[in-house]
PDB file of N, CA and C in Angstrom:
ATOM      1  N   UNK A   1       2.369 -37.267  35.003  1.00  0.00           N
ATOM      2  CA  UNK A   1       3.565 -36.800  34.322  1.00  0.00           C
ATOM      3  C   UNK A   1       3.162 -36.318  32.923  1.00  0.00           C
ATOM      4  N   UNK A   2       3.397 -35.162  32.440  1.00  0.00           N
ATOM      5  CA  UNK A   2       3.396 -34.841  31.213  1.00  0.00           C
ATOM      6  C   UNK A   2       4.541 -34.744  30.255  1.00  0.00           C
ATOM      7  N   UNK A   3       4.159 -34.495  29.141  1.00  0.00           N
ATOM      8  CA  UNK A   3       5.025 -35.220  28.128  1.00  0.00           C
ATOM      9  C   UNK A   3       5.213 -33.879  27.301  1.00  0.00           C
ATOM     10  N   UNK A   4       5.933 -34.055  25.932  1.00  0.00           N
ATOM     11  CA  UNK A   4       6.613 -32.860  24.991  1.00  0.00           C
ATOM     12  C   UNK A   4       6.612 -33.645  23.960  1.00  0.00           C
ATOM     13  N   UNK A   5       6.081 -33.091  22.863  1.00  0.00           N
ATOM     14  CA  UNK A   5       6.042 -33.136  21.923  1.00  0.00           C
ATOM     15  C   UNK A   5       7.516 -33.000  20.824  1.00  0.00           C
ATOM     16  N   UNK A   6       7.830 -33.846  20.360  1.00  0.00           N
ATOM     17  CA  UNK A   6       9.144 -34.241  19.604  1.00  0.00           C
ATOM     18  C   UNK A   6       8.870 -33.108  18.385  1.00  0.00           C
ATOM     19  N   UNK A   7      10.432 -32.176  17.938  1.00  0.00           N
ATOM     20  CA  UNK A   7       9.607 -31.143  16.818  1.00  0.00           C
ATOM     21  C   UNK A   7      10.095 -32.180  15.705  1.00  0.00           C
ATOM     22  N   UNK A   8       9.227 -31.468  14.320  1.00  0.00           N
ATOM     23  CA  UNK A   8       9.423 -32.313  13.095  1.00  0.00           C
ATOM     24  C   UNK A   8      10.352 -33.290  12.819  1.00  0.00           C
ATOM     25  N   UNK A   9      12.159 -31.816  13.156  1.00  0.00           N
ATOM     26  CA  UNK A   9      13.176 -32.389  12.477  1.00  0.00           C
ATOM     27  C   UNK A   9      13.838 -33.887  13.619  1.00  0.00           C
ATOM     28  N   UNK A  10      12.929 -33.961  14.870  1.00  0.00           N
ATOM     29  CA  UNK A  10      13.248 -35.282  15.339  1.00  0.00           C
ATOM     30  C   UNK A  10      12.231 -36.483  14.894  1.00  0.00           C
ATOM     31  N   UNK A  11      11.365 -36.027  14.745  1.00  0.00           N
ATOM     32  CA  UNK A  11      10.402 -37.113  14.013  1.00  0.00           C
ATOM     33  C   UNK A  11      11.132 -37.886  13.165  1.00  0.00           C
ATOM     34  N   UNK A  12      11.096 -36.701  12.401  1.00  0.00           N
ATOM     35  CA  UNK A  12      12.193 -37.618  10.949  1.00  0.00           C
ATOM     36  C   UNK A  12      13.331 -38.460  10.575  1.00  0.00           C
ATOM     37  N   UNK A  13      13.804 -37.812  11.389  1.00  0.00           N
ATOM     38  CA  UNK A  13      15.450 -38.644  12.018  1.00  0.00           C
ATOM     39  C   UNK A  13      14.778 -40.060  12.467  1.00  0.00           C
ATOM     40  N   UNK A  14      13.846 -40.151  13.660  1.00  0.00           N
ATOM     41  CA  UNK A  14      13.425 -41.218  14.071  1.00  0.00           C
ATOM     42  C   UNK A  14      12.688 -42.264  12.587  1.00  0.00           C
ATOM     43  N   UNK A  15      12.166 -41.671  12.310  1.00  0.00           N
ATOM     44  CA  UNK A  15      11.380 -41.870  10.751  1.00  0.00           C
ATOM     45  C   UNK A  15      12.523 -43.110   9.896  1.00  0.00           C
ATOM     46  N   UNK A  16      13.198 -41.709   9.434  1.00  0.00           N
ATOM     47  CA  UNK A  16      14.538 -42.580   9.040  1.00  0.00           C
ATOM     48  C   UNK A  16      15.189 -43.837   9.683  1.00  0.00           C
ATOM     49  N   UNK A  17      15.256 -43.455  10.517  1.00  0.00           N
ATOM     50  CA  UNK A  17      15.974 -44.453  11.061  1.00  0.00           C
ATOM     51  C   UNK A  17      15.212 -45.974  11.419  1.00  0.00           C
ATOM     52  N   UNK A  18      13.907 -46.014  10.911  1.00  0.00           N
ATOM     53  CA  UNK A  18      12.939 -47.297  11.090  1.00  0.00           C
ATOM     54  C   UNK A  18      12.631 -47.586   9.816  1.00  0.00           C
ATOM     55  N   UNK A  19      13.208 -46.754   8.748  1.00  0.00           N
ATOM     56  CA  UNK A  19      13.455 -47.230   7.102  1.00  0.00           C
ATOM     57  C   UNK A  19      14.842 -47.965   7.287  1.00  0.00           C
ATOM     58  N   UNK A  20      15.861 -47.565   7.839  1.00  0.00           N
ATOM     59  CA  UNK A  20      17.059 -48.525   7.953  1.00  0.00           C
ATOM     60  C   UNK A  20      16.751 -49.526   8.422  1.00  0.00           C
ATOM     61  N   UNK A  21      16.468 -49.548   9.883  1.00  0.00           N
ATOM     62  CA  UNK A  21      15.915 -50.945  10.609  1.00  0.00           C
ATOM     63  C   UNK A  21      15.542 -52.155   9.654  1.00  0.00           C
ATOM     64  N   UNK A  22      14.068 -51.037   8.777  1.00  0.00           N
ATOM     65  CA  UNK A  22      13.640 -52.455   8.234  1.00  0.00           C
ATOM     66  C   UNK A  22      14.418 -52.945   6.808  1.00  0.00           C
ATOM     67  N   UNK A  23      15.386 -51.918   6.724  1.00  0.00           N
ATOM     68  CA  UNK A  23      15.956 -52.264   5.685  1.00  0.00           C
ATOM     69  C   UNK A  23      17.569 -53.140   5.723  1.00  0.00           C
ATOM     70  N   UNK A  24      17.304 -53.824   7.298  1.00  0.00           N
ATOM     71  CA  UNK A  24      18.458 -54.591   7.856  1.00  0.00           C
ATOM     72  C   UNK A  24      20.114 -53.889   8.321  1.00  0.00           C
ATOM     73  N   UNK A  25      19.740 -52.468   8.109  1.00  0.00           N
ATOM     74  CA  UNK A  25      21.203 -51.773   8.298  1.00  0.00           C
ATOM     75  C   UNK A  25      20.987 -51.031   9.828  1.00  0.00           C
ATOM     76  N   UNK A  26      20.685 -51.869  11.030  1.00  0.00           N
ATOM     77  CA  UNK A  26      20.956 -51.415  12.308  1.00  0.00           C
ATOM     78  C   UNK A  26      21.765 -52.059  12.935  1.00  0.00           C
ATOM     79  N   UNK A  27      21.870 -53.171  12.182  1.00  0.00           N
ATOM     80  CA  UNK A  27      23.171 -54.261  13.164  1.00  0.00           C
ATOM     81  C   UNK A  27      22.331 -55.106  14.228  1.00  0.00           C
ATOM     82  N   UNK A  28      23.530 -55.932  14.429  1.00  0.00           N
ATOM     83  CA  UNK A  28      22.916 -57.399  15.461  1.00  0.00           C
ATOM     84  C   UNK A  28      22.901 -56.763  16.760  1.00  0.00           C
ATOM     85  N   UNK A  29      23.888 -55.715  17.191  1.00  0.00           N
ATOM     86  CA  UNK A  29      23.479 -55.279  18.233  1.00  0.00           C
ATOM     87  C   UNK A  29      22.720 -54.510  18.499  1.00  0.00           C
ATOM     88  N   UNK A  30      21.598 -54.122  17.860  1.00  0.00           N
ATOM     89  CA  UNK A  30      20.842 -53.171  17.819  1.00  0.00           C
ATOM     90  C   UNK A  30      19.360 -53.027  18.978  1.00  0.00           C
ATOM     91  N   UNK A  31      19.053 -52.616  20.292  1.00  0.00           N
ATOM     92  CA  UNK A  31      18.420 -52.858  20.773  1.00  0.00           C
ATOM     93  C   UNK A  31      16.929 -52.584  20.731  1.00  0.00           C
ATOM     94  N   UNK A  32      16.297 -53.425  21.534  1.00  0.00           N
ATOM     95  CA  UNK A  32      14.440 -52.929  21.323  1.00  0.00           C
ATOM     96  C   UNK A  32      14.551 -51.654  22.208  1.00  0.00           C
ATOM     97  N   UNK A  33      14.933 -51.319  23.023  1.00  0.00           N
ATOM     98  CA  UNK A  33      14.654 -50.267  23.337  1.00  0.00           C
ATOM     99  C   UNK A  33      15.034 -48.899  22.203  1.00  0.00           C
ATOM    100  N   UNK A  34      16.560 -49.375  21.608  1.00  0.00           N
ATOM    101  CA  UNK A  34      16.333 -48.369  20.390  1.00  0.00           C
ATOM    102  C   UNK A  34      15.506 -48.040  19.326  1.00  0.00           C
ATOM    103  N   UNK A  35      14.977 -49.325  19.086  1.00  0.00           N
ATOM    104  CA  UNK A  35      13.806 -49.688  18.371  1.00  0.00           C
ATOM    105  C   UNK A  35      12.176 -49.012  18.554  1.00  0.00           C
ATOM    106  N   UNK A  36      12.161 -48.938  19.847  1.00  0.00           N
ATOM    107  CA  UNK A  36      10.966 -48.356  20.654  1.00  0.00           C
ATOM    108  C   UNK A  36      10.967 -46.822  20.696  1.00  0.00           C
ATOM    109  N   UNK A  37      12.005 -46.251  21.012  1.00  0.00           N
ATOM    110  CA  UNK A  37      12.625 -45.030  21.096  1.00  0.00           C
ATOM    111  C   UNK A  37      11.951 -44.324  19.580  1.00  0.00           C
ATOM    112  N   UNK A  38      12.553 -44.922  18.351  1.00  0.00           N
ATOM    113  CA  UNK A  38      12.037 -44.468  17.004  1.00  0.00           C
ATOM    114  C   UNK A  38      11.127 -44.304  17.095  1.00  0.00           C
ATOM    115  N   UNK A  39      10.001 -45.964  17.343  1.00  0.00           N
ATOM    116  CA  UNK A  39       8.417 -45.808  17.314  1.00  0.00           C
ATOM    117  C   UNK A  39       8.416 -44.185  17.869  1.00  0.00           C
ATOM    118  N   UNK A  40       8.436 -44.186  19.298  1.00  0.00           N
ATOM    119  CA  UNK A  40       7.580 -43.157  20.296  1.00  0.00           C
ATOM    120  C   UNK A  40       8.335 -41.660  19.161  1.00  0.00           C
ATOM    121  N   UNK A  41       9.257 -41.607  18.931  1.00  0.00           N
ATOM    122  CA  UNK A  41       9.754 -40.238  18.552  1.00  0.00           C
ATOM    123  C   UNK A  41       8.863 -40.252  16.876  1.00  0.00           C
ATOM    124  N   UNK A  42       8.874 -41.098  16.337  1.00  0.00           N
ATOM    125  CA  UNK A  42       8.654 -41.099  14.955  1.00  0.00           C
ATOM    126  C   UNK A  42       6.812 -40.793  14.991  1.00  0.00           C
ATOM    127  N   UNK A  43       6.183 -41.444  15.547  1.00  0.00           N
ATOM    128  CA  UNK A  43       4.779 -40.716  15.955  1.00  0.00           C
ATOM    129  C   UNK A  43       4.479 -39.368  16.483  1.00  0.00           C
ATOM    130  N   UNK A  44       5.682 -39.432  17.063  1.00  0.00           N
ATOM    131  CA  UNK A  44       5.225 -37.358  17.430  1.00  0.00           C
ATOM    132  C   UNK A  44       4.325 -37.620  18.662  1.00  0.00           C
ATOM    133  N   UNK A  45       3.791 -38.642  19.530  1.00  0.00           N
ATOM    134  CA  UNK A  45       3.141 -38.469  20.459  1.00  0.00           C
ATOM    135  C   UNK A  45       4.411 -38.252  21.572  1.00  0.00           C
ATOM    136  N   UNK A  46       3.629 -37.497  22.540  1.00  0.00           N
ATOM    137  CA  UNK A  46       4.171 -37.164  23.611  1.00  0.00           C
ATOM    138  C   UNK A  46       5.410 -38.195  24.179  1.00  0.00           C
ATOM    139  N   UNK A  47       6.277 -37.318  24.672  1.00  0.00           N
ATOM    140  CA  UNK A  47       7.486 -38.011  25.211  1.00  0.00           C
ATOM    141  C   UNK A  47       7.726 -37.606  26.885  1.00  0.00           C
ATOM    142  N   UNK A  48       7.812 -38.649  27.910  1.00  0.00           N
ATOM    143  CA  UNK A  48       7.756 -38.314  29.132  1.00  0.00           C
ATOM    144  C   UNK A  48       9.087 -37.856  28.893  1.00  0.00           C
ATOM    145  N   UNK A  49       8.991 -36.936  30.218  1.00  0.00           N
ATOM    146  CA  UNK A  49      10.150 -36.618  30.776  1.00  0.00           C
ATOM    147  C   UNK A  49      11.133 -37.636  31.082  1.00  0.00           C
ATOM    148  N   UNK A  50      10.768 -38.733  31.243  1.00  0.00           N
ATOM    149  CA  UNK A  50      12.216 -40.355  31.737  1.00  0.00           C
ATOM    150  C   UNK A  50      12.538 -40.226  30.647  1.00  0.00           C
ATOM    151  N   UNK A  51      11.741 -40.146  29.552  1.00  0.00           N
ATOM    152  CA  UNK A  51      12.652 -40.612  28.384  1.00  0.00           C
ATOM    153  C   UNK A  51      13.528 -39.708  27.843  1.00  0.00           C
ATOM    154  N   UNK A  52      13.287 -38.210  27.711  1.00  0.00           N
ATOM    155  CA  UNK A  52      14.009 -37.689  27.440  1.00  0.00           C
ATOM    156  C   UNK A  52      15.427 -37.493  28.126  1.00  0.00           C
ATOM    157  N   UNK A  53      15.350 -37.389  29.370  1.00  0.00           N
ATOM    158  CA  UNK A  53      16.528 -38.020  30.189  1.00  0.00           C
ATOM    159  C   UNK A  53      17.605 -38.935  29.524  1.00  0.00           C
ATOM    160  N   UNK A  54      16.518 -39.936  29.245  1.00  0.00           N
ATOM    161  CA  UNK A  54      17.444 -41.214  28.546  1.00  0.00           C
ATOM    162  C   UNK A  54      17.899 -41.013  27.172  1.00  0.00           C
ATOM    163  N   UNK A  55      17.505 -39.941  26.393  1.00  0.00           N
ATOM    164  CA  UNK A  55      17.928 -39.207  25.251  1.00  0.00           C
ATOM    165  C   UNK A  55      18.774 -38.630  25.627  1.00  0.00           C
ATOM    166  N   UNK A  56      18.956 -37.821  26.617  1.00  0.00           N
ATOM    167  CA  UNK A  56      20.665 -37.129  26.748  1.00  0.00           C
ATOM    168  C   UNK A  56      21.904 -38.135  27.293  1.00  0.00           C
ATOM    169  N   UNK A  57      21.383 -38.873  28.278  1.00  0.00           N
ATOM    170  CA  UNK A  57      21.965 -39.816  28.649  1.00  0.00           C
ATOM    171  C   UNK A  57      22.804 -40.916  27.226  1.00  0.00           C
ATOM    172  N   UNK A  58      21.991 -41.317  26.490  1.00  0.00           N
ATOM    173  CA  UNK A  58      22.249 -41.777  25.314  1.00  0.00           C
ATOM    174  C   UNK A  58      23.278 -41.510  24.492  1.00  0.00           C
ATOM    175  N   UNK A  59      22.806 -40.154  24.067  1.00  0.00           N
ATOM    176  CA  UNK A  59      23.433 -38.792  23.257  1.00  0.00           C
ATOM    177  C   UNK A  59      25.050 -38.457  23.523  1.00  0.00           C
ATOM    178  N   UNK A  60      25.210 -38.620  25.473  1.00  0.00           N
ATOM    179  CA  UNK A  60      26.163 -38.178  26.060  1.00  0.00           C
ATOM    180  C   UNK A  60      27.025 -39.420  25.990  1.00  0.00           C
ATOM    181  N   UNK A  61      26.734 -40.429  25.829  1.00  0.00           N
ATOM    182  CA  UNK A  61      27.553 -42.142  25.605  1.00  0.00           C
ATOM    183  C   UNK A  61      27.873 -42.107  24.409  1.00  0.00           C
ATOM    184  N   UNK A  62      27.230 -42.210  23.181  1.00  0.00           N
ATOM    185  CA  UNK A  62      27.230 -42.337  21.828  1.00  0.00           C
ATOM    186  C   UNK A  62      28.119 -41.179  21.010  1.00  0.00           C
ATOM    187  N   UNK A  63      28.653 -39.964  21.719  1.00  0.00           N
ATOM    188  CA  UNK A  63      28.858 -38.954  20.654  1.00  0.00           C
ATOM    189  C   UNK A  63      30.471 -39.577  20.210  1.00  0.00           C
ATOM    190  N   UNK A  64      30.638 -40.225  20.397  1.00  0.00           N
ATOM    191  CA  UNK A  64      31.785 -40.926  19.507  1.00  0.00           C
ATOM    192  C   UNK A  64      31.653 -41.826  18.731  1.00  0.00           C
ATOM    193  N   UNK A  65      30.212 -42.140  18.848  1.00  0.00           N
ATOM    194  CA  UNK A  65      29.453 -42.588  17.182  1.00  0.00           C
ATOM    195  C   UNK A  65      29.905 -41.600  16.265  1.00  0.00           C
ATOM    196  N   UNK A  66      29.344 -40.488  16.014  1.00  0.00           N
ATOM    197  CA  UNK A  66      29.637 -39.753  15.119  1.00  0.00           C
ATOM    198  C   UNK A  66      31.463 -39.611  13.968  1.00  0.00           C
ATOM    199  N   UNK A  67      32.361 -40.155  15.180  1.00  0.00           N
ATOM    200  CA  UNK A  67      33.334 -39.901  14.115  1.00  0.00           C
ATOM    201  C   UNK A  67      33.591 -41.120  13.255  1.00  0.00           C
ATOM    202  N   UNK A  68      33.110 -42.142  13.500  1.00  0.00           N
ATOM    203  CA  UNK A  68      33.124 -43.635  12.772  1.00  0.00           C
ATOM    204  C   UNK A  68      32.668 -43.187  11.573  1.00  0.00           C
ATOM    205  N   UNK A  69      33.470 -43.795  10.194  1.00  0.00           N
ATOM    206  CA  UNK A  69      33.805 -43.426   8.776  1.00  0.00           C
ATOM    207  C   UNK A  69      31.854 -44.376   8.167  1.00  0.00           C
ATOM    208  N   UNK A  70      31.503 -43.726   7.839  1.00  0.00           N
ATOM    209  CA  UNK A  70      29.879 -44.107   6.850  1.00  0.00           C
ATOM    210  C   UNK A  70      28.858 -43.242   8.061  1.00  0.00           C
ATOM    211  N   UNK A  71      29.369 -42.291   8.928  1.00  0.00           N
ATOM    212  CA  UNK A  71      28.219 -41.986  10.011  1.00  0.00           C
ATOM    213  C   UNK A  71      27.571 -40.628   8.965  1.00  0.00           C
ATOM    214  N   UNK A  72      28.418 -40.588   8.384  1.00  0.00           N
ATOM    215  CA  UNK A  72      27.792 -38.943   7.680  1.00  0.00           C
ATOM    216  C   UNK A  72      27.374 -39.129   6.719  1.00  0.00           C
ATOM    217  N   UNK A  73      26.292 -38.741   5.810  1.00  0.00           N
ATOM    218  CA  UNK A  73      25.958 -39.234   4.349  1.00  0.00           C
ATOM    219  C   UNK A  73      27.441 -38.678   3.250  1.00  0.00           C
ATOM    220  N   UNK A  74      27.435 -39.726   2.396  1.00  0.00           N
ATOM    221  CA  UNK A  74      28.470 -39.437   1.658  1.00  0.00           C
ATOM    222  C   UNK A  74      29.665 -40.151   1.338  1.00  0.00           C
ATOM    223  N   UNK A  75      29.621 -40.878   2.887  1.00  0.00           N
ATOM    224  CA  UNK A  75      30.843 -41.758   3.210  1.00  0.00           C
ATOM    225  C   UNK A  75      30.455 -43.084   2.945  1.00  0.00           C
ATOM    226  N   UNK A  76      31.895 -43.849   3.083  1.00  0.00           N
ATOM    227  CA  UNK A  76      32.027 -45.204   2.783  1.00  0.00           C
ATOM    228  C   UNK A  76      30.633 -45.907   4.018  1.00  0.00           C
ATOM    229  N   UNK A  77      29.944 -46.955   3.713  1.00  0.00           N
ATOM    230  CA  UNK A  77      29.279 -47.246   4.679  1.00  0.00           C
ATOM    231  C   UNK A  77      28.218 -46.887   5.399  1.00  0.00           C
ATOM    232  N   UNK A  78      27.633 -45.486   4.934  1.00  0.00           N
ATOM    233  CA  UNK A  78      27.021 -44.685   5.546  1.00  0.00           C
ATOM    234  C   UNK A  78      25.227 -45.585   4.522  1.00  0.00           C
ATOM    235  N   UNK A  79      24.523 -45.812   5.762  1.00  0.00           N
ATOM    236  CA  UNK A  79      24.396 -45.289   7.603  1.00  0.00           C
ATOM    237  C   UNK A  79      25.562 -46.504   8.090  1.00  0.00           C
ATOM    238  N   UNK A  80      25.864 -46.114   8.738  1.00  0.00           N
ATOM    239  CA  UNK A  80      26.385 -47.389   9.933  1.00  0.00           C
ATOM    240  C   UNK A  80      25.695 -48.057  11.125  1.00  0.00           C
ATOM    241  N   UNK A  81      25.604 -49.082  11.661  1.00  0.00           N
ATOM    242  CA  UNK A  81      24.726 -48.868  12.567  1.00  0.00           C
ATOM    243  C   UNK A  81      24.729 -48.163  13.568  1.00  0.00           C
ATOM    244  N   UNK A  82      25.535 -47.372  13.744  1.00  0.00           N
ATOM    245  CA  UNK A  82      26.214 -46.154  14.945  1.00  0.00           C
ATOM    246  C   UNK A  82      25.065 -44.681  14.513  1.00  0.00           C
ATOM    247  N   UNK A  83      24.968 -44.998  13.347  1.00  0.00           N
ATOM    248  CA  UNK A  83      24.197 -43.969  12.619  1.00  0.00           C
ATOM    249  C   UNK A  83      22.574 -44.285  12.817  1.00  0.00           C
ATOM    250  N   UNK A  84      22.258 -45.385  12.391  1.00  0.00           N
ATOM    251  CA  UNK A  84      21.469 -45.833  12.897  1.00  0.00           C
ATOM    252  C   UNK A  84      20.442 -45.606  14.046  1.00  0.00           C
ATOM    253  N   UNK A  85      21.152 -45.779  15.179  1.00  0.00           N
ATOM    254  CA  UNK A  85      20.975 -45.807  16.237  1.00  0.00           C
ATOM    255  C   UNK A  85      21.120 -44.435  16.490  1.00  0.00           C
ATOM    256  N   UNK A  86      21.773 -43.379  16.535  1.00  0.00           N
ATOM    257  CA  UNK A  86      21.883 -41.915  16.440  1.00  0.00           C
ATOM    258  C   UNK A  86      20.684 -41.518  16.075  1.00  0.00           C
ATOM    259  N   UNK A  87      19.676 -41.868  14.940  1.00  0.00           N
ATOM    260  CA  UNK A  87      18.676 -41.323  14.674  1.00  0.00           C
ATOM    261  C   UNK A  87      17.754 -41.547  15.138  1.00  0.00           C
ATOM    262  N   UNK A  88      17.535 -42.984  15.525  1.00  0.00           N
ATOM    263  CA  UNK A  88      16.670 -43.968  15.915  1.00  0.00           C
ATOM    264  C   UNK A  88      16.140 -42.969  17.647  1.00  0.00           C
ATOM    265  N   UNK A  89      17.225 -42.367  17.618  1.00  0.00           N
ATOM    266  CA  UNK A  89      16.690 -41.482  19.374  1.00  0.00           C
ATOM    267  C   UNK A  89      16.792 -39.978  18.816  1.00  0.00           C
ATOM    268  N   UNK A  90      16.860 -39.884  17.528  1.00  0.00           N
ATOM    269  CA  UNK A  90      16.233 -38.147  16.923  1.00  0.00           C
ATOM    270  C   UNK A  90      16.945 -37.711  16.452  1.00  0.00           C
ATOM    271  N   UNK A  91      18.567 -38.343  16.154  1.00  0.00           N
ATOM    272  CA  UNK A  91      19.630 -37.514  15.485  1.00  0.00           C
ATOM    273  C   UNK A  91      19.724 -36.458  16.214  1.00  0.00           C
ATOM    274  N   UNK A  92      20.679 -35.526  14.853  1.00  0.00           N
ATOM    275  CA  UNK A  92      21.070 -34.207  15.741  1.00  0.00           C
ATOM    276  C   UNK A  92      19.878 -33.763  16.372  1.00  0.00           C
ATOM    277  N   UNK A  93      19.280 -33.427  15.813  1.00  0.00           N
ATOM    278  CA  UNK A  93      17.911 -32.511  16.333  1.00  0.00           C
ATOM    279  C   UNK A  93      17.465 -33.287  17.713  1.00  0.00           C
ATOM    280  N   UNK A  94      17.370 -34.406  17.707  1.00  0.00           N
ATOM    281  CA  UNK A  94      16.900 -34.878  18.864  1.00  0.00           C
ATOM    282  C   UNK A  94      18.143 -34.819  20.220  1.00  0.00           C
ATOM    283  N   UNK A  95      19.584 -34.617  19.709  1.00  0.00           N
ATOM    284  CA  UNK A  95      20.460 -34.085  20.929  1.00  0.00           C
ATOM    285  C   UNK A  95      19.649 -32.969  21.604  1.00  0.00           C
ATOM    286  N   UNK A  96      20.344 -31.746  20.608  1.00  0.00           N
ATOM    287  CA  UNK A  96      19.667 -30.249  20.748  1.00  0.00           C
ATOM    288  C   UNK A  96      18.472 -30.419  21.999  1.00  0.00           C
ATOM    289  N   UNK A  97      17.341 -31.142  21.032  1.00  0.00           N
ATOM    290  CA  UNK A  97      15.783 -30.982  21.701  1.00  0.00           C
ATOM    291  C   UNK A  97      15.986 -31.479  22.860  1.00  0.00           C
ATOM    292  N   UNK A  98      16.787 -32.468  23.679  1.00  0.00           N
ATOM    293  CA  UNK A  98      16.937 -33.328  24.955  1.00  0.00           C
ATOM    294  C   UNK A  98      17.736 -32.478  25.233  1.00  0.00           C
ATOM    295  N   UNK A  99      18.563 -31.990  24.749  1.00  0.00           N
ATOM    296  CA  UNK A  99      19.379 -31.405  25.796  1.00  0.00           C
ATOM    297  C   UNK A  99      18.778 -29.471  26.360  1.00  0.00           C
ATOM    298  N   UNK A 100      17.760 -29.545  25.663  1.00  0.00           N
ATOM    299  CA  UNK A 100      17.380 -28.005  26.198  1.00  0.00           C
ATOM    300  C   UNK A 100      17.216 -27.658  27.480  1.00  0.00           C
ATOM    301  N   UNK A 101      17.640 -26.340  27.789  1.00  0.00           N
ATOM    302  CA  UNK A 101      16.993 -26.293  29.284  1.00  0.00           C
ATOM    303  C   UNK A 101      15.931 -26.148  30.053  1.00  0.00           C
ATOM    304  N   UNK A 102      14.734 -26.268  28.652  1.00  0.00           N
ATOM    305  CA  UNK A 102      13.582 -26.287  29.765  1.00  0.00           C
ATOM    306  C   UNK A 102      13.212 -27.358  30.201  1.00  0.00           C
ATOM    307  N   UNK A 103      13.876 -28.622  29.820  1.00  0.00           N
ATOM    308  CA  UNK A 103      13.868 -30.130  30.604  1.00  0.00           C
ATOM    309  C   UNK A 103      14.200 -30.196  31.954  1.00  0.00           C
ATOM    310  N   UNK A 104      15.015 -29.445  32.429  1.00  0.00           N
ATOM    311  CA  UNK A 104      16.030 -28.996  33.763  1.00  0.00           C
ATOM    312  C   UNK A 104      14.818 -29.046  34.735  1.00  0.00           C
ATOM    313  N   UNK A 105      14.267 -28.023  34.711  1.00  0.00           N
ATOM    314  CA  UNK A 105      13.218 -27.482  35.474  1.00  0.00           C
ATOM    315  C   UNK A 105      12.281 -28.176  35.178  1.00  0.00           C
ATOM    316  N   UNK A 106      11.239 -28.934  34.500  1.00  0.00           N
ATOM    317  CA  UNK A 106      10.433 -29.785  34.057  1.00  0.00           C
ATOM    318  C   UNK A 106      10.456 -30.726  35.283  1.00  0.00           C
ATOM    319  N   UNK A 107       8.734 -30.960  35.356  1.00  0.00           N
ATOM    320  CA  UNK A 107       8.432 -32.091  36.488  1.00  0.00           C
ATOM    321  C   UNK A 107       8.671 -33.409  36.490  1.00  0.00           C
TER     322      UNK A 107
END
């Protein structure tokens, strides 16, 4: 199985989002697999195809994270752990990048 390379602006998001972690703002519910997700995206090494799956899959559960009040910089609360976790699998950029269509066709 080969893998894809995460572009910058998901790195970073992931990046970010393992400066919150350790900075205690992911919440108690916060899982290792979200946790893991950062690692693999925040290194930039290759990402199988399962996982990216599980990035849209994710993406497609969570987008009602986004309207919760501290999800946007600026706001009361912000990050939230909704936010958190949003980045922790690539943020926006990492929707976009999972949801492209050359994943479709991909082995």
């Amino acid at each position: 199985m080969t893998g894809h390379t995460p572009p910058q602006d998901v790195q970073h998001a992931a990046q970010r989002a393992l400066s919150w972690i350790d900075e205690g703002k992911a919440g108690k519910g916060f899982t290792d697999t979200g946790r893991n997700r950062a690692k693999e995206l925040a290194e930039g090494a290759e990402v199988p195809l399962e996982h990216i799956h599980k990035m849209r899959q994710y993406f497609a559960r969570h987008t009602v994270d986004r309207d919760a009040e501290g999800f946007h910089h600026g706001e009361n609360g912000y990050p939230t752990p909704g936010r958190v976790a949003w980045d922790a699998w690539g943020g926006d950029p990492g929707e976009t990048w999972a949801n492209r269509e050359k994943f479709d066709d991909a082995d």
